[in-house]
N, C-alpha and C. Protein backbone atom coordinates (compact mmCIF):
# COMPACT_ATOMS: atom_id res chain seq x y z
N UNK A 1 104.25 86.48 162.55
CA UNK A 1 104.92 86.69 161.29
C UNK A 1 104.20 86.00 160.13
N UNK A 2 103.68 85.25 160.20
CA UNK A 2 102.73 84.67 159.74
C UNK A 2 101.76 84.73 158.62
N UNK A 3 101.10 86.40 159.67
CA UNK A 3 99.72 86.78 158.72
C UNK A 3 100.34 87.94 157.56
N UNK A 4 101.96 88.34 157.98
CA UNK A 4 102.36 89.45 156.96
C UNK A 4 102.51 88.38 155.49
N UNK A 5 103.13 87.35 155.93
CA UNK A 5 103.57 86.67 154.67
C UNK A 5 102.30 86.55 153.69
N UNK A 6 101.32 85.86 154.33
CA UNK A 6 100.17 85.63 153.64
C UNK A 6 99.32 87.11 152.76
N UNK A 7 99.38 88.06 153.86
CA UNK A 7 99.77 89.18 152.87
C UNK A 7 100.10 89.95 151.86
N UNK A 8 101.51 89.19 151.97
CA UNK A 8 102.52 89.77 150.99
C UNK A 8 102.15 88.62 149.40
N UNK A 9 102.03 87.69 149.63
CA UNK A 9 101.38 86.26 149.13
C UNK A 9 99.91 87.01 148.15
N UNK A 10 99.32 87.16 148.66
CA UNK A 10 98.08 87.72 148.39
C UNK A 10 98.05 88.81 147.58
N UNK A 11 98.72 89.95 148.27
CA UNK A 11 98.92 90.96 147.28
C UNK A 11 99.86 90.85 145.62
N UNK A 12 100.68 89.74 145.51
CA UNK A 12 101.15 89.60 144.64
C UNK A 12 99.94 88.54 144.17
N UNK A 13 99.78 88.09 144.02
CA UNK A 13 98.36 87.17 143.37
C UNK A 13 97.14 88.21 142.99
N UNK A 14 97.01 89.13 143.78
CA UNK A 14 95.90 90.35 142.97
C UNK A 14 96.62 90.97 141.99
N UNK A 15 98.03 91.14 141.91
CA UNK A 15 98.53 92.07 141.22
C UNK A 15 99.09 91.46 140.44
N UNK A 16 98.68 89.87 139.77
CA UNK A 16 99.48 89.80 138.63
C UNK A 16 98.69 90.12 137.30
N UNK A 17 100.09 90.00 136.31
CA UNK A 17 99.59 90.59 134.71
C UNK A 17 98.29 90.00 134.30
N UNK A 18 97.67 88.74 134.62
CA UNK A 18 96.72 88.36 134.20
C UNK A 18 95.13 88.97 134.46
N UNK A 19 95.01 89.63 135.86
CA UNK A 19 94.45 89.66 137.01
C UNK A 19 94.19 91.41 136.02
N UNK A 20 94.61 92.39 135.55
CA UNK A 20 94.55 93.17 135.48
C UNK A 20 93.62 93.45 134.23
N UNK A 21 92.72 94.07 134.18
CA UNK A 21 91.86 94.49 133.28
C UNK A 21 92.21 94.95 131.78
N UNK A 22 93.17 95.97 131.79
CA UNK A 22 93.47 96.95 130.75
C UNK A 22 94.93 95.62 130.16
N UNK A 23 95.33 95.08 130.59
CA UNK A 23 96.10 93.85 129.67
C UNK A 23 95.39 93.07 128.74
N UNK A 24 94.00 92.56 129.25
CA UNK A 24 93.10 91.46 128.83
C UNK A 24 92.24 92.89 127.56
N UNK A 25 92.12 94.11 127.63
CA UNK A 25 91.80 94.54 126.85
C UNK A 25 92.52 95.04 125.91
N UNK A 26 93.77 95.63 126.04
CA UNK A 26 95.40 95.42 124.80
C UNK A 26 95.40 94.26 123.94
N UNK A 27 95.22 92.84 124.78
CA UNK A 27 94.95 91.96 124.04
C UNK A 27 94.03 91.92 123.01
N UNK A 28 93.18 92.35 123.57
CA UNK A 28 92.01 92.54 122.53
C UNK A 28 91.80 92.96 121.53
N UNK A 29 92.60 94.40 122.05
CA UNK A 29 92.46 95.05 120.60
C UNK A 29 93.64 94.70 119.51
N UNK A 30 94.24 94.20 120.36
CA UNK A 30 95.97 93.82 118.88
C UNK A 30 95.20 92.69 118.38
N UNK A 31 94.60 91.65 119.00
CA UNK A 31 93.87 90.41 117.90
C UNK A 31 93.35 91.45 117.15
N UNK A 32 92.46 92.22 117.39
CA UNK A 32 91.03 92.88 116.22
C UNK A 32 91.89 93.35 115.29
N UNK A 33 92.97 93.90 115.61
CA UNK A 33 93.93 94.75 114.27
C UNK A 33 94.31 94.00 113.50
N UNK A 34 94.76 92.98 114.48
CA UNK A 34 95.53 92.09 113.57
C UNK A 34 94.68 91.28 112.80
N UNK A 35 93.37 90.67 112.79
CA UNK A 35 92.72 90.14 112.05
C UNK A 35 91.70 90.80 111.19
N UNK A 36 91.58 92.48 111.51
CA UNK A 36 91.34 93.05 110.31
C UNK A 36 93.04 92.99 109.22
N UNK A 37 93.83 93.65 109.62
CA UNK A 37 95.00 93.38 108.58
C UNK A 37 94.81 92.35 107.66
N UNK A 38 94.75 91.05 108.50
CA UNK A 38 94.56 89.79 107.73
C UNK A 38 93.24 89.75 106.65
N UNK A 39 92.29 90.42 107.32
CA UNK A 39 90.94 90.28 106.84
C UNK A 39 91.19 90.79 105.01
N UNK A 40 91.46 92.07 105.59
CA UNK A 40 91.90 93.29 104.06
C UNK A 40 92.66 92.44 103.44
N UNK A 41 94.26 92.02 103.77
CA UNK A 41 94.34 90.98 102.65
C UNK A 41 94.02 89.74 101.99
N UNK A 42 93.28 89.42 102.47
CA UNK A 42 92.55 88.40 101.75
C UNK A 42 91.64 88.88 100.80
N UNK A 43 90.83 90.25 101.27
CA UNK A 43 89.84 90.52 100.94
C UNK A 43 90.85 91.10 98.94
N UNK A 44 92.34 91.63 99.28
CA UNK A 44 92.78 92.08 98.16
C UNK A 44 93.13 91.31 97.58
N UNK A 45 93.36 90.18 97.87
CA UNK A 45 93.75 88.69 96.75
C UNK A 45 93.02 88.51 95.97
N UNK A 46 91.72 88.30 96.30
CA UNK A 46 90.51 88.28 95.76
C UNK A 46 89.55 89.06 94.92
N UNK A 47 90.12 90.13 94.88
CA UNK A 47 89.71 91.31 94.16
C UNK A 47 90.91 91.79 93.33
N UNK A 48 91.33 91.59 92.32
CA UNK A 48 92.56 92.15 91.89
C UNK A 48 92.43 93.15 90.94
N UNK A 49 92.73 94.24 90.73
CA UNK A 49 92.93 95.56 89.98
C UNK A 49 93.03 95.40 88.66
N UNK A 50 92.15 96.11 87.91
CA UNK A 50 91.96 95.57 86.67
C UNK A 50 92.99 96.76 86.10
N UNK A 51 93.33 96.62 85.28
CA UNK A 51 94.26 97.87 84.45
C UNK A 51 93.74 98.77 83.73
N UNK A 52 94.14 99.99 83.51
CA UNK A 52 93.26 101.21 82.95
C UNK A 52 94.10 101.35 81.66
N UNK A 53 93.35 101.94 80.23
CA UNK A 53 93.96 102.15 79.68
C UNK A 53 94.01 103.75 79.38
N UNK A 54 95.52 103.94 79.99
CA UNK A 54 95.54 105.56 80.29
C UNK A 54 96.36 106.25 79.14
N UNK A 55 97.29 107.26 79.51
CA UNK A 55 98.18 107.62 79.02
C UNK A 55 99.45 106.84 78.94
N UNK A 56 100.56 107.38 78.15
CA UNK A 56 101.95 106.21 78.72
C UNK A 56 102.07 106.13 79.51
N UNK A 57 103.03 104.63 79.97
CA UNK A 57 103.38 105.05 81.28
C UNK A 57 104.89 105.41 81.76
N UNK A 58 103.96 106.13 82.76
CA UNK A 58 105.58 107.32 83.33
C UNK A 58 105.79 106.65 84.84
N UNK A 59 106.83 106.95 85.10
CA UNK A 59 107.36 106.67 86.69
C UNK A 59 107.58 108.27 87.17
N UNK A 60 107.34 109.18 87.90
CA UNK A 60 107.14 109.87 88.58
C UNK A 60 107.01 111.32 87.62
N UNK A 61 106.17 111.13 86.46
CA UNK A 61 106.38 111.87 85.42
C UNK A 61 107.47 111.35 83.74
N UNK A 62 108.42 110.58 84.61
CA UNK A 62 109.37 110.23 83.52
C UNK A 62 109.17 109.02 82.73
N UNK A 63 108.91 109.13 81.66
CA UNK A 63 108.50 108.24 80.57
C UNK A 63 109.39 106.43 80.93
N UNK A 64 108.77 105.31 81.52
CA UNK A 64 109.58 104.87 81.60
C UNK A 64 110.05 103.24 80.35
N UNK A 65 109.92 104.11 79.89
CA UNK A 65 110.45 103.69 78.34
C UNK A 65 110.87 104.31 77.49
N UNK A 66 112.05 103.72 76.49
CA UNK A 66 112.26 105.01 75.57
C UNK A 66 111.73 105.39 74.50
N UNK A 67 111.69 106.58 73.76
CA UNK A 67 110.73 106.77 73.01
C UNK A 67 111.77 106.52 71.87
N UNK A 68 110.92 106.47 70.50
CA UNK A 68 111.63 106.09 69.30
C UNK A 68 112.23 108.03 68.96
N UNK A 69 113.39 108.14 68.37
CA UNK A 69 114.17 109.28 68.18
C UNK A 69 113.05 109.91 66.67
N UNK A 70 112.33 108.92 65.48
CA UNK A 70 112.01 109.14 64.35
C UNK A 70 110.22 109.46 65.24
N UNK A 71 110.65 110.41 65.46
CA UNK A 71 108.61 110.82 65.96
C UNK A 71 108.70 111.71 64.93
N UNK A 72 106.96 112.02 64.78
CA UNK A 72 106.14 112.33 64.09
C UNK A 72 106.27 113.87 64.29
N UNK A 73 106.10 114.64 62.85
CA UNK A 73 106.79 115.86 62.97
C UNK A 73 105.30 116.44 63.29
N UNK A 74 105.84 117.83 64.19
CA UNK A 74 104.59 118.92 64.24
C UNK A 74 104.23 119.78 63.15
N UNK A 75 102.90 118.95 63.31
CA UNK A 75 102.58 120.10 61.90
C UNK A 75 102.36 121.48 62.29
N UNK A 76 102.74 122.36 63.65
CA UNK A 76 102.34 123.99 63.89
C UNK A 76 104.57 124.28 63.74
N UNK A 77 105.15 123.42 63.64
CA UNK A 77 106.19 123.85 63.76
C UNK A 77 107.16 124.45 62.33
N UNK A 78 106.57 123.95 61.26
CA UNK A 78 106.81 125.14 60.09
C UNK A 78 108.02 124.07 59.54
N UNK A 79 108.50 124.27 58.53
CA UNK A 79 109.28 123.92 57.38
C UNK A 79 110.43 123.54 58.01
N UNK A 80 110.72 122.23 57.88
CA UNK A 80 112.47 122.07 57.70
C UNK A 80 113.72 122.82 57.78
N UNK A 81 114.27 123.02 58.58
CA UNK A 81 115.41 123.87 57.62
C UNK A 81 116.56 123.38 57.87
């Protein structure tokens, strides 16, 4: 009875989580992700976005400010009335 135990002993010692190839390489790759992630933000701290000077600005098209009611009349739109 003996040599089964040692066996059974054995086979759980080849088969643990450590022992297995494709774990030690999961590992691997979640560090690399994860320290590119980290990498990029640092890299964006350091570089910060300069501002453009564009058109107004709108939030998804919509002006997000209000405009003054006294705007400037069109001059193709013709006389008062």
């Amino acid at each position: 009875m003996m040599p089964a135990s040692r066996d059974i002993a054995a086979n759980s010692h080849a088969s643990a989580w450590y022992r297995q190839p494709v774990v030690w390489l999961g590992i691997v790759i979640f560090a690399a992700s994860l320290g590119g992630c980290i990498w990029m933000i640092v890299l964006g701290a350091q570089h910060g976005d300069t501002p453009l000077d564009t058109a107004p600005r709108t939030v998804f098209g919509v002006p997000a400010s209000a405009h003054s009611a006294a705007a400037t009349p069109d001059p193709n739109a013709g006389p008062p009335r």
